[in-house]
Structure formats: C-alpha cells, structure tokens
Protein backbone atom coordinates (compact mmCIF):
# COMPACT_ATOMS: atom_id res chain seq x y z
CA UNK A 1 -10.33 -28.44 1.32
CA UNK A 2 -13.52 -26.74 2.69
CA UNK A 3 -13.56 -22.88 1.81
CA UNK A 4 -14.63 -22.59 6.03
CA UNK A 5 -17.35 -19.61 5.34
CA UNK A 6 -20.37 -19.48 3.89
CA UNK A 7 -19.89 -17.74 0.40
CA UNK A 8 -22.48 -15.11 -0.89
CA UNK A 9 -23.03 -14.94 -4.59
CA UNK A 10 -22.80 -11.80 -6.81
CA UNK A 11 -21.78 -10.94 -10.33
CA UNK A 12 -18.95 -8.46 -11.75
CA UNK A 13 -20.44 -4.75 -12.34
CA UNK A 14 -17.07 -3.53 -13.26
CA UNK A 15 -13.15 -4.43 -12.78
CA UNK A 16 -11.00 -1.88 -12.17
CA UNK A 17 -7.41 -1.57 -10.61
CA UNK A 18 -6.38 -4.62 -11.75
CA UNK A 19 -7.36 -6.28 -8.35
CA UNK A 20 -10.45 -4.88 -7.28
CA UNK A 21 -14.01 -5.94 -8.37
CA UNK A 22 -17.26 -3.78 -8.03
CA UNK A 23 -19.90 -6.79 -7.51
CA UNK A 24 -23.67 -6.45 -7.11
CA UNK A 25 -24.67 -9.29 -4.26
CA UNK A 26 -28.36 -10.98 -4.74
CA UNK A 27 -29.60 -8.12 -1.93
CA UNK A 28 -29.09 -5.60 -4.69
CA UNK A 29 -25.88 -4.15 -2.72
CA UNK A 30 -23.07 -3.39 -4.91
CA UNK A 31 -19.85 -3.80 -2.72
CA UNK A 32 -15.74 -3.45 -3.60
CA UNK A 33 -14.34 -7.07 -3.52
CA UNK A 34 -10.60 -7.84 -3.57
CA UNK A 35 -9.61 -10.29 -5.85
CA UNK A 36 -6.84 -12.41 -5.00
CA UNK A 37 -5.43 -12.92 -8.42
CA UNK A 38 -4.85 -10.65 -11.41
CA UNK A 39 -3.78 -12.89 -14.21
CA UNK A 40 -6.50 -13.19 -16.40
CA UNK A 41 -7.77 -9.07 -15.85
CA UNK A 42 -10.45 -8.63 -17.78
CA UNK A 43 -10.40 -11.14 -20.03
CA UNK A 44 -11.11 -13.39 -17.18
CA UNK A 45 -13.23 -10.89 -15.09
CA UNK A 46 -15.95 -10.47 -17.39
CA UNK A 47 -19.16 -8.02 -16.76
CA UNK A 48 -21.80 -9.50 -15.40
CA UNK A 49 -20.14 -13.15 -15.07
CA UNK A 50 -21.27 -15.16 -11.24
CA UNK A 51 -18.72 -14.56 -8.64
CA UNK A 52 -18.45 -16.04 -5.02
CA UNK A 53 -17.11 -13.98 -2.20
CA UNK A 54 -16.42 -14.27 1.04
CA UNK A 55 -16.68 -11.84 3.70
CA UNK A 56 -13.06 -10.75 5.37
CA UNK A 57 -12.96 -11.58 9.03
CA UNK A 58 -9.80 -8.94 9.46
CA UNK A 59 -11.47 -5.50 10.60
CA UNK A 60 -8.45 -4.10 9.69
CA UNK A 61 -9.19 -4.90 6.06
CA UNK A 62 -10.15 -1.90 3.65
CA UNK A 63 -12.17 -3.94 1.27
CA UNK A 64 -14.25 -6.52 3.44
CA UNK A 65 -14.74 -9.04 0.83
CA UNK A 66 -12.82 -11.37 -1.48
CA UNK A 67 -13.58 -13.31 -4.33
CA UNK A 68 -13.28 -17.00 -3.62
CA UNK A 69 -15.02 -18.02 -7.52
CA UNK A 70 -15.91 -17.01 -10.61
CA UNK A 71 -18.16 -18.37 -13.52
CA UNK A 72 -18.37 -17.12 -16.57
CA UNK A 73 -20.43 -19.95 -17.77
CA UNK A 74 -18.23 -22.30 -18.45
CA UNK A 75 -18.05 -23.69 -14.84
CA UNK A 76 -16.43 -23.10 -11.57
CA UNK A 77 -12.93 -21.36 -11.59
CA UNK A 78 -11.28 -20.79 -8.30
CA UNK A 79 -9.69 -17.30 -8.37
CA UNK A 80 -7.58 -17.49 -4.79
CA UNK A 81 -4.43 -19.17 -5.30
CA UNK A 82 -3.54 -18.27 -1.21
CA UNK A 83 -5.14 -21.83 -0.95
CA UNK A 84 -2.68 -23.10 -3.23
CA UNK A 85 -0.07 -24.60 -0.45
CA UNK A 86 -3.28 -26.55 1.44
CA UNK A 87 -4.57 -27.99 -1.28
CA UNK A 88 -0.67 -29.30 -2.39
CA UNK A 89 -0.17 -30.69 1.27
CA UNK A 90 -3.83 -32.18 1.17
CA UNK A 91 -3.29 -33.83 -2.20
CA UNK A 92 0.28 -35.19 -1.24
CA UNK A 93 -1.43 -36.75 2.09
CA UNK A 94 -4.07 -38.51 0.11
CA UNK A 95 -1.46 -40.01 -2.87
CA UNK A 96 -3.14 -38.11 -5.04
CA UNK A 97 0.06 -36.25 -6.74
CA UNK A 98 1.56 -39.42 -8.97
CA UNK A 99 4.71 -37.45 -10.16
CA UNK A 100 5.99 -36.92 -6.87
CA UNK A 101 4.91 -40.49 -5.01
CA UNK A 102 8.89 -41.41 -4.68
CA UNK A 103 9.25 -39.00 -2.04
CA UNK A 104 8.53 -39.70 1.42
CA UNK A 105 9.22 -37.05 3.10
CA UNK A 106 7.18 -33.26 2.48
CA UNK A 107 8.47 -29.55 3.93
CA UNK A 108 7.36 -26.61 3.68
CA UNK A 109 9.81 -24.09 3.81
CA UNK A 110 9.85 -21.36 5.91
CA UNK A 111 11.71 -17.66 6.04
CA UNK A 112 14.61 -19.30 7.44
CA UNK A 113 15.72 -21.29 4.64
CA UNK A 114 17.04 -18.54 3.01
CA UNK A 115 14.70 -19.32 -0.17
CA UNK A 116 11.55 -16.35 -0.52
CA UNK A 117 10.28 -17.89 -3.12
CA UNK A 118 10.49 -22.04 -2.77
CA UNK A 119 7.19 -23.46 -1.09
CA UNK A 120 8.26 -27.21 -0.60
CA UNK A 121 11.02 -29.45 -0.12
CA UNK A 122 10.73 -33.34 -0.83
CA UNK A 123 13.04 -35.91 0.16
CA UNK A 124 13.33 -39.82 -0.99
CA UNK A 125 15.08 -42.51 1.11
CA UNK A 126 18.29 -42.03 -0.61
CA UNK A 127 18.54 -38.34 0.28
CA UNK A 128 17.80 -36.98 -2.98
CA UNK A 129 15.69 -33.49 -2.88
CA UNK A 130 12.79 -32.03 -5.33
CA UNK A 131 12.28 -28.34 -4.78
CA UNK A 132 9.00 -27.14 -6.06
CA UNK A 133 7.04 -24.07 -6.67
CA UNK A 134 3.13 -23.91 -6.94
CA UNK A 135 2.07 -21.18 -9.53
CA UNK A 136 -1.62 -21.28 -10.66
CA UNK A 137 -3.03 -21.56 -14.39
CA UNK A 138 -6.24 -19.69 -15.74
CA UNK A 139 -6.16 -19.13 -19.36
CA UNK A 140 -8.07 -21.51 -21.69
CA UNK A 141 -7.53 -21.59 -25.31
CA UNK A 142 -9.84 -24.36 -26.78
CA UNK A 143 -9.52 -27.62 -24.62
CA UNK A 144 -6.11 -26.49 -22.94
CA UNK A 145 -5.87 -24.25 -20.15
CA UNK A 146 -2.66 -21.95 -21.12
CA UNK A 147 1.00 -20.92 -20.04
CA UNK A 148 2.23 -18.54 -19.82
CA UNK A 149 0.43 -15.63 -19.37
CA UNK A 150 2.91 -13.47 -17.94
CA UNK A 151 6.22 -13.46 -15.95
CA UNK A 152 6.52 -10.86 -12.60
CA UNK A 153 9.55 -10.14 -10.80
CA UNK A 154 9.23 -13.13 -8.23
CA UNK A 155 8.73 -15.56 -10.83
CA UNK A 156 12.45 -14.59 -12.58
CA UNK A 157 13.67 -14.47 -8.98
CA UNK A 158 12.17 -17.88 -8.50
CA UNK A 159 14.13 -19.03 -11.57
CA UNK A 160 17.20 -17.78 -10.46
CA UNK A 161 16.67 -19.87 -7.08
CA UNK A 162 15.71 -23.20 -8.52
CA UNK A 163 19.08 -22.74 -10.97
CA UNK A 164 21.21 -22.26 -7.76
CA UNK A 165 19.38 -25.48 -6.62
CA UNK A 166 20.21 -27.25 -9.79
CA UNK A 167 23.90 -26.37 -9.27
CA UNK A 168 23.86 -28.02 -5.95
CA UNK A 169 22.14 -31.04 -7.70
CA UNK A 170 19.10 -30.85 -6.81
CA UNK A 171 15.86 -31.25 -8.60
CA UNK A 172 13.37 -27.85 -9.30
CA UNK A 173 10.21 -28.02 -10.31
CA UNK A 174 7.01 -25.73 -10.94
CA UNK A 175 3.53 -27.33 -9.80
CA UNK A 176 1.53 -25.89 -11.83
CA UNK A 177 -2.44 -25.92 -10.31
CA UNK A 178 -5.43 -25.79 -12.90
CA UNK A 179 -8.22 -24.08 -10.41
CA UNK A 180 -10.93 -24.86 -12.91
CA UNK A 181 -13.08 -27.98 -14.25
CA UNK A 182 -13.17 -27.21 -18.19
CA UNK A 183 -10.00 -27.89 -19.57
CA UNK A 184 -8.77 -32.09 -19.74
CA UNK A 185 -4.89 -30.79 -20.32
CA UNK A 186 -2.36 -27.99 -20.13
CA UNK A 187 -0.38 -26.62 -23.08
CA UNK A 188 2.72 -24.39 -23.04
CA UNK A 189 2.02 -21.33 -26.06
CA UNK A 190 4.04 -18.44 -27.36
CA UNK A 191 1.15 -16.33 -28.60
CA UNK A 192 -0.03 -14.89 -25.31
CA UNK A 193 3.46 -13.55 -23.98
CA UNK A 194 6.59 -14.80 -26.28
CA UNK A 195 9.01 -13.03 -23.66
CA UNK A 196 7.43 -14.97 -20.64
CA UNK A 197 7.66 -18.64 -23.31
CA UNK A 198 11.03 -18.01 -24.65
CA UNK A 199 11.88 -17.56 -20.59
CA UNK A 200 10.21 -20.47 -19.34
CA UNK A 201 11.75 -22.11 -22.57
CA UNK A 202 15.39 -21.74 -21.54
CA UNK A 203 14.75 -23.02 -18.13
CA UNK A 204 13.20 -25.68 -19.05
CA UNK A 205 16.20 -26.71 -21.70
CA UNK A 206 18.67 -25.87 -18.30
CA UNK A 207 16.82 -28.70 -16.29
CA UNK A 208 13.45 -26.84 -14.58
CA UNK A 209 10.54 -29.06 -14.81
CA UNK A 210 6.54 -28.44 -15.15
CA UNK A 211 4.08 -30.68 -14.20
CA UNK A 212 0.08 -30.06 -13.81
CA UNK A 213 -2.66 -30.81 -11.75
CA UNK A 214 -6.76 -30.30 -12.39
CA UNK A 215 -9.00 -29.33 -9.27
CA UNK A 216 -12.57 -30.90 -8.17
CA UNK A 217 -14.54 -27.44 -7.29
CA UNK A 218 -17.47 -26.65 -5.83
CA UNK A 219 -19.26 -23.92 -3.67
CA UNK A 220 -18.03 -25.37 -0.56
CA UNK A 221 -14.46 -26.70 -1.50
CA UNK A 222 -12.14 -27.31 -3.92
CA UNK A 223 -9.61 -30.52 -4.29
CA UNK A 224 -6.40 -31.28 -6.56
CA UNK A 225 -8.41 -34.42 -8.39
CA UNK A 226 -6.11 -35.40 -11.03
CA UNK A 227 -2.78 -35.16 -12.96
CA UNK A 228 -3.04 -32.78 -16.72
CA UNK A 229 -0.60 -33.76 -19.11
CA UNK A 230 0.97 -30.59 -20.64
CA UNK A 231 1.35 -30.51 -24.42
CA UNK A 232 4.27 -28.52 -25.41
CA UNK A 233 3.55 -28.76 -29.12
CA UNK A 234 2.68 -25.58 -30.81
C-alpha cells in the first residue's frame, strides 16, 4: 500500500500533548505535526529522531501535517495505524495472512452491525465465523516487539464484544500489526503494564486469540510481509 503523497522529512524538536509533535523540516521550518498514535509517547518519540510527514489535504484541519514515519535509528517504524484496515484487506487479497487462509469469505463491518469496535468478519464454507480486531504493536524489548503497553476504554469494550461473540460460538481474534522492520517475533510481557497482561491474560484463558504480522516499509509504502510468532514465555 502506497502512502499516495509525497512525504517531507523532518526530525522531533519536542513532543508534547501526547499527540502532537513540534518537527523541524529540512527548509529549517519548525511546524506542529499530529501524530496518529500515542502508544509509545516519548519513549518512542525521541528528540531529534527522523520523522516523515505528510501534508493534510483537509483545510479544515488545525494542524496541517501528520506523521506517516519515524526512525530513531533502528529503521523504519510506521506510526499511523488509520492504514491498518488497507493493509489487512491488501494482505488477505494477496494470501499473504496464513492463519486465516480457511476463510473464503472477508467483511468489513460497518456501523450497522451493531459492533463499534469489530473491523472484520470471515466466513469458511461451512458457515463458521472469525471476528477480528487489528490493534498495532510498537514497543521493542531486545529482539521482540512488546504487548501490552497499555489498555484504553475501547480495547475493554472490544473485549466485552468478542466475549458476547464467543457466547454465540463464534471465533474472536486480535490481529495484531508489527509497523516496523527490527524485531523477527512478538512476545506477550507483564513488566510494562501488569494490569493491561493480567487483562489480556484472562481473555486469552476464556478463548480470545492473538496472532501477529511484520510489515515491509519504506518511504513510499508499507506491506504486511510476513507472519511473527508470539512468545508468551516470560
């Protein structure tokens, strides 16, 4: 998936808000950016580290630009997870997504359905159904990017979906998307955010299931390449 603009480079002169970025571009302009995606703050948002942003094509838009990458030297990490749906759909088209090649059929789901916070439906030929969330990853500990970081209020009301979808028999799942070239696997942790583990943790003993996928990225676009096996051992 192509970003579709041109991206201008910069890097971080300050993070502030939790969302907003203060980024000198290569003219010597320092300009606000919006940044898509909060998780890692400023552990991720470092001072001075590379950042690609695009321009905002809504006038209406306070802060015209929004960060599309960042690299703090380690390689490419794509900070926007709004792409996130795309690159699922994109990846299921090209049999790319091995966990999931049983079912035929792909949905997205829409305000109608009556679930907010369910992106996909998939269906098999014998009417069974797999309803899946995408939720992106960004923390790296050694080899392993990390989860969890954190759990909001959409994510426990996301939970509390998928366990009315168990109920009904169905199958629930988080996708979880590894925007960044550095890491070979995923790993589940407790010493980041025990609440947010021991959460996850009961789910996942009640029947939700994780699985993980690695991107290709570059300056132009970014690609789900490969399946991440997720080590749950501490």
């Amino acid at each position: 998936m192509e970003f579709g603009t041109k991206l201008q480079r910069g890097r971080i002169v300050d993070f502030y808000k939790r969302l907003i970025l203060d980024v000198e571009l290569d003219d010597g302009s320092v300009v606000p950016v919006f940044c898509p995606e909060g998780d890692g703050g400023k552990s991720l948002y470092a001072e001075g580290a590379e950042v690609f942003v695009a321009r905002n094509r809504d006038v209406r838009r306070k802060l015209r630009y929004e960060c599309q990458l960042l690299n703090r030297g380690e390689g490419l990490i794509m900070v926007n997870p709004h792409y996130n749906t795309d690159l699922f759909l994109e990846a299921y088209d090209a049999e790319i997504l091995q966990d999931f090649k049983d079912y035929t059929v792909i949905r997205k789901l829409s305000e109608e359905d009556g679930l907010r916070h369910i992106h996909f439906e998939l269906g098999d030929n014998d009417g069974h159904k797999l309803y899946l969330t995408l939720s992106s990853i960004y923390n790296k500990q050694g080899p392993y990017v990390v989860f969890p970081t954190f759990l909001n209020f959409f994510d426990i009301e996301t939970m509390e979906e998928m366990r009315r979808l168990r109920a009904r028999g169905h199958r629930t799942a988080f996708v979880l998307i590894a925007p960044r070239m550095d890491c070979t696997e995923a790993k589940f942790v407790w010493n980041i955010n025990p609440m947010a583990a021991a959460k996850v943790f009961e789910e996942a003993k009640s029947g939700l299931e994780f699985f993980c996928y690695g991107c290709k990225i570059d300056k132009k676009s970014v690609t789900i390449a490969n399946k991440m096996k997720i080590n749950y051992q501490s």
